[in-house]
PDB file of N, CA and C in Angstrom:
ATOM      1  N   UNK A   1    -186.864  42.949 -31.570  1.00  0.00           N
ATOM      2  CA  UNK A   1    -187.356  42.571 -32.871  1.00  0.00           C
ATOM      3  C   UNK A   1    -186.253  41.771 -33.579  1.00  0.00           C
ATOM      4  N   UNK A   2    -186.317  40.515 -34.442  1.00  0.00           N
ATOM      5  CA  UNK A   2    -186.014  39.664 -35.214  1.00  0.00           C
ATOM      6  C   UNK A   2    -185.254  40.587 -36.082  1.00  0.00           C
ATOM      7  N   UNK A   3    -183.931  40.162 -36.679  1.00  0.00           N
ATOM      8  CA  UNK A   3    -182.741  41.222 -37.440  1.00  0.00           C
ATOM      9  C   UNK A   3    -184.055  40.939 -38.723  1.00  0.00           C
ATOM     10  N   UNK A   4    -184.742  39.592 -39.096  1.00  0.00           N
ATOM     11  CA  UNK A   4    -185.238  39.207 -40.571  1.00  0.00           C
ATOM     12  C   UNK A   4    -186.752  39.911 -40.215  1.00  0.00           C
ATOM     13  N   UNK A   5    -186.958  40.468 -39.116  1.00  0.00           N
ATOM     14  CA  UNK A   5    -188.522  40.530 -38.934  1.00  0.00           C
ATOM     15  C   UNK A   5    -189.622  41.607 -39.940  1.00  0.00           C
ATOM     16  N   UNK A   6    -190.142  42.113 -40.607  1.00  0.00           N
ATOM     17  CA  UNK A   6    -191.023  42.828 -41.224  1.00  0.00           C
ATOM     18  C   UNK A   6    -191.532  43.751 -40.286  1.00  0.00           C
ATOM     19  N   UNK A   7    -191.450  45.210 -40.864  1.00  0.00           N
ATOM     20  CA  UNK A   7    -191.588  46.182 -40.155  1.00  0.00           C
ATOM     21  C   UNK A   7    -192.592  47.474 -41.296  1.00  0.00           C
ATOM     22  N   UNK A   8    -192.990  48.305 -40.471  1.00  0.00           N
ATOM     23  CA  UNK A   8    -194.353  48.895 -40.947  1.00  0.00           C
ATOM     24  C   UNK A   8    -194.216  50.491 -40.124  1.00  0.00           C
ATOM     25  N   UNK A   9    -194.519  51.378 -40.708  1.00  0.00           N
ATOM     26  CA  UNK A   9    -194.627  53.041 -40.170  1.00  0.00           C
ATOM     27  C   UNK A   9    -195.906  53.635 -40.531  1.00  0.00           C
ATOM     28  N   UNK A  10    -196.824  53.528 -40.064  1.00  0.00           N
ATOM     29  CA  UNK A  10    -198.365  54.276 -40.135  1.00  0.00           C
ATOM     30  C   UNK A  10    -198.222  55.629 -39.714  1.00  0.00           C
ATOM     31  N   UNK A  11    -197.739  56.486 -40.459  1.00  0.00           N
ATOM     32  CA  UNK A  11    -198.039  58.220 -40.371  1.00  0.00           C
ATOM     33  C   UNK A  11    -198.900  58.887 -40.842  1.00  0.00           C
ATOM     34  N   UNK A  12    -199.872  59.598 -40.196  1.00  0.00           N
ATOM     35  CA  UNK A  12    -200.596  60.585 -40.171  1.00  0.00           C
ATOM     36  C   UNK A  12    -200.449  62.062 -40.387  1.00  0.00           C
ATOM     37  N   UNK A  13    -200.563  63.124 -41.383  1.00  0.00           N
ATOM     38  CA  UNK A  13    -200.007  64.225 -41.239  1.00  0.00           C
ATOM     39  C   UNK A  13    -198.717  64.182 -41.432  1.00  0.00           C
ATOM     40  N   UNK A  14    -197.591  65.495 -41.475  1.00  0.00           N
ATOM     41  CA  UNK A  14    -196.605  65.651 -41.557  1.00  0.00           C
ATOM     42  C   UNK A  14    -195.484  64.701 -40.724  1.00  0.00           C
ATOM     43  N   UNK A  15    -194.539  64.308 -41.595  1.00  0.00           N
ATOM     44  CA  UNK A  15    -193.627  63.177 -41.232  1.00  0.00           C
ATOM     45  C   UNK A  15    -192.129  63.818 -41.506  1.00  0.00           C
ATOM     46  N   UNK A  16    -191.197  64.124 -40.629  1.00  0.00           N
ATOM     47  CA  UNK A  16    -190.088  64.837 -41.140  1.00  0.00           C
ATOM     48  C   UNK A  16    -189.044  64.430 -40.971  1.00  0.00           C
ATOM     49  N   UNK A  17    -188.282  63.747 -42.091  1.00  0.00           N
ATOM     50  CA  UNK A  17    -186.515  63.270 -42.577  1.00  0.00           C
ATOM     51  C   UNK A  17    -186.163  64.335 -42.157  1.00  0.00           C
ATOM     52  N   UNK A  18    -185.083  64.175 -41.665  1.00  0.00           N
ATOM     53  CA  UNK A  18    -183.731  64.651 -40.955  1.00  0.00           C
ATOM     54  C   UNK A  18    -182.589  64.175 -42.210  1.00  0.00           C
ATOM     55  N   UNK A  19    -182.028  65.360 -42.673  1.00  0.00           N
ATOM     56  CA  UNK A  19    -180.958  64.714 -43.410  1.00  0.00           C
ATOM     57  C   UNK A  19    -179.376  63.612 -42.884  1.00  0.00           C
ATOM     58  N   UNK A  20    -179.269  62.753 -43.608  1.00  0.00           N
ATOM     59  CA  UNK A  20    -178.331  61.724 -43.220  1.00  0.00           C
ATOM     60  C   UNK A  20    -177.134  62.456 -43.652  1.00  0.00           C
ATOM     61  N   UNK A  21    -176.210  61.953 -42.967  1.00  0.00           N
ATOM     62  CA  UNK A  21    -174.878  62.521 -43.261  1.00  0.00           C
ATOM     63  C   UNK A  21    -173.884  61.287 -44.620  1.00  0.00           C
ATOM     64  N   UNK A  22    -174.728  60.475 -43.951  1.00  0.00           N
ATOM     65  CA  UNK A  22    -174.028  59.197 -45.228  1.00  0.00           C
ATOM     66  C   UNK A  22    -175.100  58.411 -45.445  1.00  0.00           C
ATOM     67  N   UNK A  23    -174.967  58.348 -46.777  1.00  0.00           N
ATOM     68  CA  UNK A  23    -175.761  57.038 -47.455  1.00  0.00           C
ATOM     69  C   UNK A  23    -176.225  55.530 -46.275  1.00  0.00           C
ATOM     70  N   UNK A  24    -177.158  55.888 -45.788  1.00  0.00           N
ATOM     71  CA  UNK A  24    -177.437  54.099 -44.974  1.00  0.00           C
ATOM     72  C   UNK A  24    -176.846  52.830 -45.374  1.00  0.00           C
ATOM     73  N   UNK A  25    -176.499  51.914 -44.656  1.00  0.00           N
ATOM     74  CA  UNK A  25    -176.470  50.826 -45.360  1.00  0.00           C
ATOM     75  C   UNK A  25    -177.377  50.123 -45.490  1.00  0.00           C
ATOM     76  N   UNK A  26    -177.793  48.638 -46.084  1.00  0.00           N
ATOM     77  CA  UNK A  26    -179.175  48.639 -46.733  1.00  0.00           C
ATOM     78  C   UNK A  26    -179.227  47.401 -46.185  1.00  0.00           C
ATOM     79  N   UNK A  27    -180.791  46.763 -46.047  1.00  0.00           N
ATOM     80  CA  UNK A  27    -181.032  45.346 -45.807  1.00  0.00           C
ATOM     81  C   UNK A  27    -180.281  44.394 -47.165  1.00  0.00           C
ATOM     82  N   UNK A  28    -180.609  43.544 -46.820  1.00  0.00           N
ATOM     83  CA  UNK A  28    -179.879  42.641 -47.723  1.00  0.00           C
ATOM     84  C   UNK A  28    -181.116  42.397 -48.878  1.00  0.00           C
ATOM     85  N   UNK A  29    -180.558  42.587 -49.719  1.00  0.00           N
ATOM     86  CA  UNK A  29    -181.327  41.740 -50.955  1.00  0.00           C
ATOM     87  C   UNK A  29    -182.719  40.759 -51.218  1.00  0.00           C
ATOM     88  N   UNK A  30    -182.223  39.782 -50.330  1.00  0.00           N
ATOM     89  CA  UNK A  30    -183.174  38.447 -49.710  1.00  0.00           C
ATOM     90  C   UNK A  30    -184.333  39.270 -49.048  1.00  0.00           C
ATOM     91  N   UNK A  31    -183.859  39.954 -48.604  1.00  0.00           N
ATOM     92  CA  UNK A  31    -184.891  40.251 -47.145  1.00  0.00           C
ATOM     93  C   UNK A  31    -186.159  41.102 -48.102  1.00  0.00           C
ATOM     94  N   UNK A  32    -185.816  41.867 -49.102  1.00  0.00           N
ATOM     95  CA  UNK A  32    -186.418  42.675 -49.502  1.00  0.00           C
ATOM     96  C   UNK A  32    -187.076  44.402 -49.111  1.00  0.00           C
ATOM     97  N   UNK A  33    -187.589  45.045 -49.303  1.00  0.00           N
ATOM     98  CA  UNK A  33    -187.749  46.777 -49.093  1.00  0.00           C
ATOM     99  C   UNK A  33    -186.480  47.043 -49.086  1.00  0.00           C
ATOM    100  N   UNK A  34    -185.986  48.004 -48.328  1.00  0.00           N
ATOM    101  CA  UNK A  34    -185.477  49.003 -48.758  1.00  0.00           C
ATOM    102  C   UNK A  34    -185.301  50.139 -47.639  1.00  0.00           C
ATOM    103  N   UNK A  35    -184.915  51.476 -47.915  1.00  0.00           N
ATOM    104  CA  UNK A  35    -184.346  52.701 -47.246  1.00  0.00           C
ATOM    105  C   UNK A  35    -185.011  53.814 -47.586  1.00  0.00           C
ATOM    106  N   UNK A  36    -185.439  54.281 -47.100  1.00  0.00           N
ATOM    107  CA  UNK A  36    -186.049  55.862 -47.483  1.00  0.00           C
ATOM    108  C   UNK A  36    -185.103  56.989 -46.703  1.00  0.00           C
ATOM    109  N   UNK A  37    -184.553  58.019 -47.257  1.00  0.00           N
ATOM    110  CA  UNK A  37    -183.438  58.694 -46.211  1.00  0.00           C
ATOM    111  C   UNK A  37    -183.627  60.394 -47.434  1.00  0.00           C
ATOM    112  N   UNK A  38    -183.665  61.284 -46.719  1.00  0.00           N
ATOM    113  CA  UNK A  38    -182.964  62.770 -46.871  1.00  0.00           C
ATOM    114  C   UNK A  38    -181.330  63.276 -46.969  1.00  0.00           C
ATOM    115  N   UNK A  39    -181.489  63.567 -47.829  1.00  0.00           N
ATOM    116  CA  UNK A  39    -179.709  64.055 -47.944  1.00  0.00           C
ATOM    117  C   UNK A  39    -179.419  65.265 -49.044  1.00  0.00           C
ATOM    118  N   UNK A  40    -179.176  66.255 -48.265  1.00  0.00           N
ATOM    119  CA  UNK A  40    -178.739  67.437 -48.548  1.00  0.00           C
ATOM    120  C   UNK A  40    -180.692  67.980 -49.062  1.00  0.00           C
ATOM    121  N   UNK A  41    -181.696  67.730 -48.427  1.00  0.00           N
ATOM    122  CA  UNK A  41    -182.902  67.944 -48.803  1.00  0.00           C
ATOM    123  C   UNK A  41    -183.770  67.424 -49.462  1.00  0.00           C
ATOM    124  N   UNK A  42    -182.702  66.445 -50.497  1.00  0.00           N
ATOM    125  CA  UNK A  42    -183.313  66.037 -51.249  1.00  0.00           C
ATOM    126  C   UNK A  42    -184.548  64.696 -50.635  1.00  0.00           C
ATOM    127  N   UNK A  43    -185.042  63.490 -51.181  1.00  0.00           N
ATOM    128  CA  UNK A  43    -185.642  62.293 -50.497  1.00  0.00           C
ATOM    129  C   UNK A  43    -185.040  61.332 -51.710  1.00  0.00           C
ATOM    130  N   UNK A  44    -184.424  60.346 -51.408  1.00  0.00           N
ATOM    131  CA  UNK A  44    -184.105  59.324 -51.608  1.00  0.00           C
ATOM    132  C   UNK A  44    -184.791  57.659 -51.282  1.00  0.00           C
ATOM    133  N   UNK A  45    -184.630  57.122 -51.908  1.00  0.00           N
ATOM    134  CA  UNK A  45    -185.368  55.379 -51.788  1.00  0.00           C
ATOM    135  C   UNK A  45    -184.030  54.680 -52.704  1.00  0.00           C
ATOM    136  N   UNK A  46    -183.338  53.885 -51.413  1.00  0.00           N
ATOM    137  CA  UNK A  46    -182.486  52.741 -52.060  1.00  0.00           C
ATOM    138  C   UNK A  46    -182.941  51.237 -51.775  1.00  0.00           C
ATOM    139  N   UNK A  47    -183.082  50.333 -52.814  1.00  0.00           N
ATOM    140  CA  UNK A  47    -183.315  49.326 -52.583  1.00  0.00           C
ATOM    141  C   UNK A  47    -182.339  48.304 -52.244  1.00  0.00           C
ATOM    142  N   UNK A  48    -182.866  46.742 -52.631  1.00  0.00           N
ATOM    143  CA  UNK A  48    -182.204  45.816 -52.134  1.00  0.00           C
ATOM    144  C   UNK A  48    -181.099  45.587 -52.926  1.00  0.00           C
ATOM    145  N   UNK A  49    -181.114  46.486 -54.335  1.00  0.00           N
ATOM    146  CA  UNK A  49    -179.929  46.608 -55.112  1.00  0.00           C
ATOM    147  C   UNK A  49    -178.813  47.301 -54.971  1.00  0.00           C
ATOM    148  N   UNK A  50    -179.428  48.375 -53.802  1.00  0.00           N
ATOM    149  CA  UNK A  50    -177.941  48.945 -53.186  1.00  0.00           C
ATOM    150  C   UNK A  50    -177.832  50.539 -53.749  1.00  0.00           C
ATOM    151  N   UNK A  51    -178.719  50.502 -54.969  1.00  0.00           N
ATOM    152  CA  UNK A  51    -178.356  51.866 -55.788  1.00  0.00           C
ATOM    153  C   UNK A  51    -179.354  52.399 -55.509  1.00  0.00           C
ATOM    154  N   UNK A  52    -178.811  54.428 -54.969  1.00  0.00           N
ATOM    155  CA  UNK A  52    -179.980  55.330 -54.499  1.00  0.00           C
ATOM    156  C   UNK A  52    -180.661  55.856 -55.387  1.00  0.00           C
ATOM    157  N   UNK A  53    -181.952  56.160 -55.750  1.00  0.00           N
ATOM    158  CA  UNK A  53    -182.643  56.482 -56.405  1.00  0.00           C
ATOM    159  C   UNK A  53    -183.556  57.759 -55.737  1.00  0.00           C
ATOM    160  N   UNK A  54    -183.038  58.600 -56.724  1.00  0.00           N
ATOM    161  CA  UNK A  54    -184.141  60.317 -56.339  1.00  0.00           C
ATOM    162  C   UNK A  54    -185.491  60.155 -56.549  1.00  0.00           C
ATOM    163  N   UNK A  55    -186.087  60.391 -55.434  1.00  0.00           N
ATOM    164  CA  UNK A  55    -187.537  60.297 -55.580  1.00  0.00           C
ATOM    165  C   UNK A  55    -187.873  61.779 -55.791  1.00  0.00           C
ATOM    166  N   UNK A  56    -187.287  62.919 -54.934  1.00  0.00           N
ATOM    167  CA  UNK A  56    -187.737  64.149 -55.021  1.00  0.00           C
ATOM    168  C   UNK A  56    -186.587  65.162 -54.526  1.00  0.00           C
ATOM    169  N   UNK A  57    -186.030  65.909 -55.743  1.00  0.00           N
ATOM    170  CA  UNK A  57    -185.121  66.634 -55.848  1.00  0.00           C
ATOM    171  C   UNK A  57    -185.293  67.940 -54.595  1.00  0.00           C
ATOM    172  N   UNK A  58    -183.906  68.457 -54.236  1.00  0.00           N
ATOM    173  CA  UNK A  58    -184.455  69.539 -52.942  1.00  0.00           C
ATOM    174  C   UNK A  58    -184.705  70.437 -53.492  1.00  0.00           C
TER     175      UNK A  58
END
């Protein structure tokens, strides 16, 4: 797959994050979306701005 290519996850039913040990690093800006990641339980979404944002506290 293309480093710039557009990518897609169709889940059905239960879907389960594994907590990250470190913050991901992120697509670039340009490219647009973003990161969805677990850490310490919690769920996180960082965008192309770089800054993590709590979606749902653990």
């Amino acid at each position: 797959m293309a480093k710039d290519a557009a990518s897609a996850i169709l889940a059905e039913g239960a879907v389960r994050l594994a907590d990250v040990t470190a913050t991901p690093s992120n697509a670039p800006a340009a490219l647009g979306g973003g990161s969805r990641y677990a850490q310490g339980g919690a769920l996180y979404w960082k965008g192309g701005s770089g800054k993590p944002t709590l979606l749902a506290p653990a």
